[in-house]
Protein backbone atom coordinates (compact mmCIF):
# COMPACT_ATOMS: atom_id res chain seq x y z
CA UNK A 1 0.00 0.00 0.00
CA UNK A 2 3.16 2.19 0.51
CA UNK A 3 5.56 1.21 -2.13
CA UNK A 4 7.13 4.79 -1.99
CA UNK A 5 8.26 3.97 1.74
CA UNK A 6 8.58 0.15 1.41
CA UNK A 7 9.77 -0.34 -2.29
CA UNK A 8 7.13 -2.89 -4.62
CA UNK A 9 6.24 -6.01 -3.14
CA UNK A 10 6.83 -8.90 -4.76
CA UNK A 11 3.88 -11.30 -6.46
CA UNK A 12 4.73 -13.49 -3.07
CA UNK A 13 4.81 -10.45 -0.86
CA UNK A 14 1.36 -9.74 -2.17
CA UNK A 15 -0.17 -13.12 -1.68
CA UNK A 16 1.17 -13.40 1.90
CA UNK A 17 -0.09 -9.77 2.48
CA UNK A 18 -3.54 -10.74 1.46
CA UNK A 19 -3.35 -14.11 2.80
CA UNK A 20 -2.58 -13.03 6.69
CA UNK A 21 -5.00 -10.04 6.13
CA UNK A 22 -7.78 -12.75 5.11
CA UNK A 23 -6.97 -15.02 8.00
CA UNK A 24 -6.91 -12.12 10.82
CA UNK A 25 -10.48 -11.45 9.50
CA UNK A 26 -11.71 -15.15 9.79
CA UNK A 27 -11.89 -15.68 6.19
CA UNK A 28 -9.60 -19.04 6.32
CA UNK A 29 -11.07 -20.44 2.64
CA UNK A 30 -10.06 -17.57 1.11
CA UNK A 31 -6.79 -17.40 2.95
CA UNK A 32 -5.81 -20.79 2.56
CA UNK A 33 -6.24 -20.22 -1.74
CA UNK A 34 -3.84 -16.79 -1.16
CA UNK A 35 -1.28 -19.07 1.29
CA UNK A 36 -1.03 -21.74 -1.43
CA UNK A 37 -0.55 -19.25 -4.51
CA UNK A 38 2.33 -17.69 -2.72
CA UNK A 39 3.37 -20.76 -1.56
CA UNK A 40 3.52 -21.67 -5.15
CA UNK A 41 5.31 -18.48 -6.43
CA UNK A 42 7.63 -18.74 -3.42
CA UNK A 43 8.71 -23.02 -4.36
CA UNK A 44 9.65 -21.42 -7.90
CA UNK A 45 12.28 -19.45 -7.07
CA UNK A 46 13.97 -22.60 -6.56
CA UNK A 47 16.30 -21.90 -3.39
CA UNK A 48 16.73 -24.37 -0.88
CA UNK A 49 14.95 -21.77 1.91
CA UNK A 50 12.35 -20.87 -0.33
CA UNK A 51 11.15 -24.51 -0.65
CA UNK A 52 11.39 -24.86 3.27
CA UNK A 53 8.98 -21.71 3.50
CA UNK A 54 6.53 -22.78 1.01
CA UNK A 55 6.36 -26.18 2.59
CA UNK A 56 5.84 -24.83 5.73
CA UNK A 57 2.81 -22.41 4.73
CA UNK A 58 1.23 -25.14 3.24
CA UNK A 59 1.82 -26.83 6.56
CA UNK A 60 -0.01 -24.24 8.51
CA UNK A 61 -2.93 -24.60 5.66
CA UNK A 62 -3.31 -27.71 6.04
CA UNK A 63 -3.43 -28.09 10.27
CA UNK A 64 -5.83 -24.89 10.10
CA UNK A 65 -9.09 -25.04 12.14
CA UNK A 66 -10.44 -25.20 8.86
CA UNK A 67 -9.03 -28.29 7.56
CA UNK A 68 -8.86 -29.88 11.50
CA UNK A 69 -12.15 -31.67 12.73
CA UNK A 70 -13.28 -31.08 16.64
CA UNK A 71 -10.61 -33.67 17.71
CA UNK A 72 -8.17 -32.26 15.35
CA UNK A 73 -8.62 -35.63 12.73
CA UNK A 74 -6.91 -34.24 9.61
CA UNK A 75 -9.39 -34.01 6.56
CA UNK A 76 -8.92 -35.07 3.00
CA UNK A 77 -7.89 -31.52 1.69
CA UNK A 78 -5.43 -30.99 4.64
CA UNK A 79 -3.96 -34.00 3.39
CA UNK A 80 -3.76 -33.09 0.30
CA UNK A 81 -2.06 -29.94 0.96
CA UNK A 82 0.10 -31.49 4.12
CA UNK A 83 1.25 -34.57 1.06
CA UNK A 84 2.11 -31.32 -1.44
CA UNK A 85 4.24 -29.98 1.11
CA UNK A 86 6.47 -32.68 1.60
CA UNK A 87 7.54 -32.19 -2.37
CA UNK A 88 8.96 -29.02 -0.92
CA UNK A 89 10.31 -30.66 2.30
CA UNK A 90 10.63 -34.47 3.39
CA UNK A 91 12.37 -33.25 6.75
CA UNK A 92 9.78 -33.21 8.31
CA UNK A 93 8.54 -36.21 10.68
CA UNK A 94 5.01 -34.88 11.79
CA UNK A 95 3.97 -34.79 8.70
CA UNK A 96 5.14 -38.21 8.06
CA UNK A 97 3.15 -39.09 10.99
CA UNK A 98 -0.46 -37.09 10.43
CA UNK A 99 -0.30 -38.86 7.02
CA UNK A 100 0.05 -42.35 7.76
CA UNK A 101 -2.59 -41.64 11.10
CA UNK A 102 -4.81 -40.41 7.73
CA UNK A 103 -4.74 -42.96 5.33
CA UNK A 104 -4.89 -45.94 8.72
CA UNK A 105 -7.85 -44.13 10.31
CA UNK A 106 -9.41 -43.86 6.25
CA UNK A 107 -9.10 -47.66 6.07
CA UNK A 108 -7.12 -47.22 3.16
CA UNK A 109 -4.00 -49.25 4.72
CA UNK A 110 -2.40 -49.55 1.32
CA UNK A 111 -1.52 -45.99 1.41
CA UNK A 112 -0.76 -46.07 5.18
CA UNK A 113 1.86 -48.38 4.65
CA UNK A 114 3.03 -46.62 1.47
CA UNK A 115 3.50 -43.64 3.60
CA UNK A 116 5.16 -45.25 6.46
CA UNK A 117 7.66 -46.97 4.20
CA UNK A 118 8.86 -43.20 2.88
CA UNK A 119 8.65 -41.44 6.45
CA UNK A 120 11.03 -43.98 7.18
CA UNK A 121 13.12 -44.02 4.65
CA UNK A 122 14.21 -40.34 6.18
CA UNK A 123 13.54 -41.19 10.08
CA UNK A 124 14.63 -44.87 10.21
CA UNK A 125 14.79 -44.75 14.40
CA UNK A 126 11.89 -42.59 15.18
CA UNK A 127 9.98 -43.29 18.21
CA UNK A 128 6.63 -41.67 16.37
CA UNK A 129 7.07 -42.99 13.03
CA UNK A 130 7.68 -46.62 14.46
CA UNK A 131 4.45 -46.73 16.79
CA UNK A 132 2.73 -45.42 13.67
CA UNK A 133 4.28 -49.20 12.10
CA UNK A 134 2.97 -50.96 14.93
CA UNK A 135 -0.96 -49.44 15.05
CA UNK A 136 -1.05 -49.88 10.53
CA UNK A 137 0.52 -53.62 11.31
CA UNK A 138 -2.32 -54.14 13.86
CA UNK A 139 -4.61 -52.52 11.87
CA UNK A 140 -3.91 -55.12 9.04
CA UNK A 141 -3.69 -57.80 11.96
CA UNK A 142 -0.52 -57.94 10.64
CA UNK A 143 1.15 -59.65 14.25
CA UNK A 144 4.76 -60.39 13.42
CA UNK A 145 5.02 -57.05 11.55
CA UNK A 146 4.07 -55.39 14.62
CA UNK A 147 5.87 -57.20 16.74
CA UNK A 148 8.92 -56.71 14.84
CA UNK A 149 7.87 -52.74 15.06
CA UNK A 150 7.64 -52.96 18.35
CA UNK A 151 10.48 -54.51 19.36
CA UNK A 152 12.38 -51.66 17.17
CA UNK A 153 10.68 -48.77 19.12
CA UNK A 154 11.29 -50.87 22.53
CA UNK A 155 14.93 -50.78 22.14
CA UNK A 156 15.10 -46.77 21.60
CA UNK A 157 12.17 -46.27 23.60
CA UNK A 158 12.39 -49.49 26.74
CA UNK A 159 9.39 -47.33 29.03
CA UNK A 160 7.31 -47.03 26.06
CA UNK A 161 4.08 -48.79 27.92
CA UNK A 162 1.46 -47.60 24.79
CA UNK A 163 2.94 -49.58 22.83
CA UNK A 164 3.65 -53.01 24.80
CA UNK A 165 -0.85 -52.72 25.82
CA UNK A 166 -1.12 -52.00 21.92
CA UNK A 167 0.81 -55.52 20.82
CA UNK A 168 -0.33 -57.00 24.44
CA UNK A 169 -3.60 -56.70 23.71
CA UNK A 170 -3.76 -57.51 20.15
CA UNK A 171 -2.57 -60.93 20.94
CA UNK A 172 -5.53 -61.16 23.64
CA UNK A 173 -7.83 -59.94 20.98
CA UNK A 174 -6.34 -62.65 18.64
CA UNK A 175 -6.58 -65.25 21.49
CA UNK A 176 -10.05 -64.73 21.77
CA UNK A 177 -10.93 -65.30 18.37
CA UNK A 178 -8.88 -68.62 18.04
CA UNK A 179 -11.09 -69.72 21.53
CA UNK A 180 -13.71 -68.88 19.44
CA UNK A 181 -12.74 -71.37 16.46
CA UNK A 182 -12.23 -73.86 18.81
CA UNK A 183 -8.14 -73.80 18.61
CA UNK A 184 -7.33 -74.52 22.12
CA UNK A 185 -3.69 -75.06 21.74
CA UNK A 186 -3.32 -71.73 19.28
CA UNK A 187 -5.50 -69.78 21.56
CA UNK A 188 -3.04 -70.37 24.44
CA UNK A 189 0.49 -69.56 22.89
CA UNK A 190 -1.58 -66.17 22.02
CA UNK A 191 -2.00 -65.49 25.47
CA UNK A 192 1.21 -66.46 26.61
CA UNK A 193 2.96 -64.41 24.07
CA UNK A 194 0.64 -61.33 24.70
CA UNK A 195 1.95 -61.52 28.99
CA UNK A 196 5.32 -61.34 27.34
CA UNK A 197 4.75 -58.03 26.20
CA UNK A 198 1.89 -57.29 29.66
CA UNK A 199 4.06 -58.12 31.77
């Protein structure tokens, strides 16, 4: 509004100027479309910072109230913008996590795994990323995969008591379906594996 004192803005300058203006006056759809044009403009320029930034506005998009249920569950066009944002910037394991929590608690474990695989191919020892492995392993009732997880996460994280009732009770779960069928002998290695990891 002042180029004399401030010099031009930039297209960028202007989108982020319109953007924050929109969003202080509660008008987060038409922010968010201003946030990802200059999030847009700003990826072009090509630097290494630039990317960072426009991954990180399309970051605060996508974990807006807007885009954020009551119990903050991400929604499909928060994913959508948090998934464009890591073409900007992998380095960055909470998005790794909020999509893999998407696509599980979508059913679509496919995708859940898809996105674990690649969150880990960048956090290999994460505490997060791993008891995201264990719940999309359950999930699938995928046992020795979670197991495996689990043990992973245990030895970086031995106190980690969320996920020993998670595998714990799986097997109890899986215990009572084999009673159910009738396989005595199955039923009870199930419970005596899942006080390996009560215990």
């Amino acid at each position: 509004a002042s180029p004399r004192i401030f010099g031009s803005p930039s297209p960028a300058d202007e989108e982020c100027a319109t953007a924050l203006a929109q969003e202080i006056a509660g008008d987060l759809s038409h922010a968010e479309t201003h946030w990802t044009d200059a999030a847009e403009l700003i990826a072009a320029r090509g630097e290494a910072d630039d990317r960072l930034r426009a991954a990180l506005i399309l970051r605060h998009c996508a974990l807006s109230a807007d885009n954020l249920s009551r119990n903050d569950i991400l929604g499909d066009a928060g994913a959508d913008l948090l998934t464009k944002s890591l073409e900007f910037d992998v380095y960055d394991r909470d998005t790794h996590i909020h999509l893999v929590r998407f696509w599980r608690r979508k059913g679509d474990l496919k995708k859940s795994r898809a996105r674990l695989e690649f969150g880990l191919v960048y956090f290999p020892d994460d505490v997060g990323l791993l008891a995201e492995a264990v719940e999309t392993a359950l999930a699938a009732d995928a046992f020795k995969k979670a197991a495996a997880a689990a043990r992973r996460l245990l030895a970086l994280d031995p106190l980690n008591r969320k996920v020993r009732s998670l595998v714990g009770n799986a097997h109890l779960s899986h215990a009572g379906k084999q009673i159910a069928a009738g396989r005595a002998e199955a039923a009870r290695k199930e419970i005596e594996e899942a006080a390996t990891w009560l215990d």
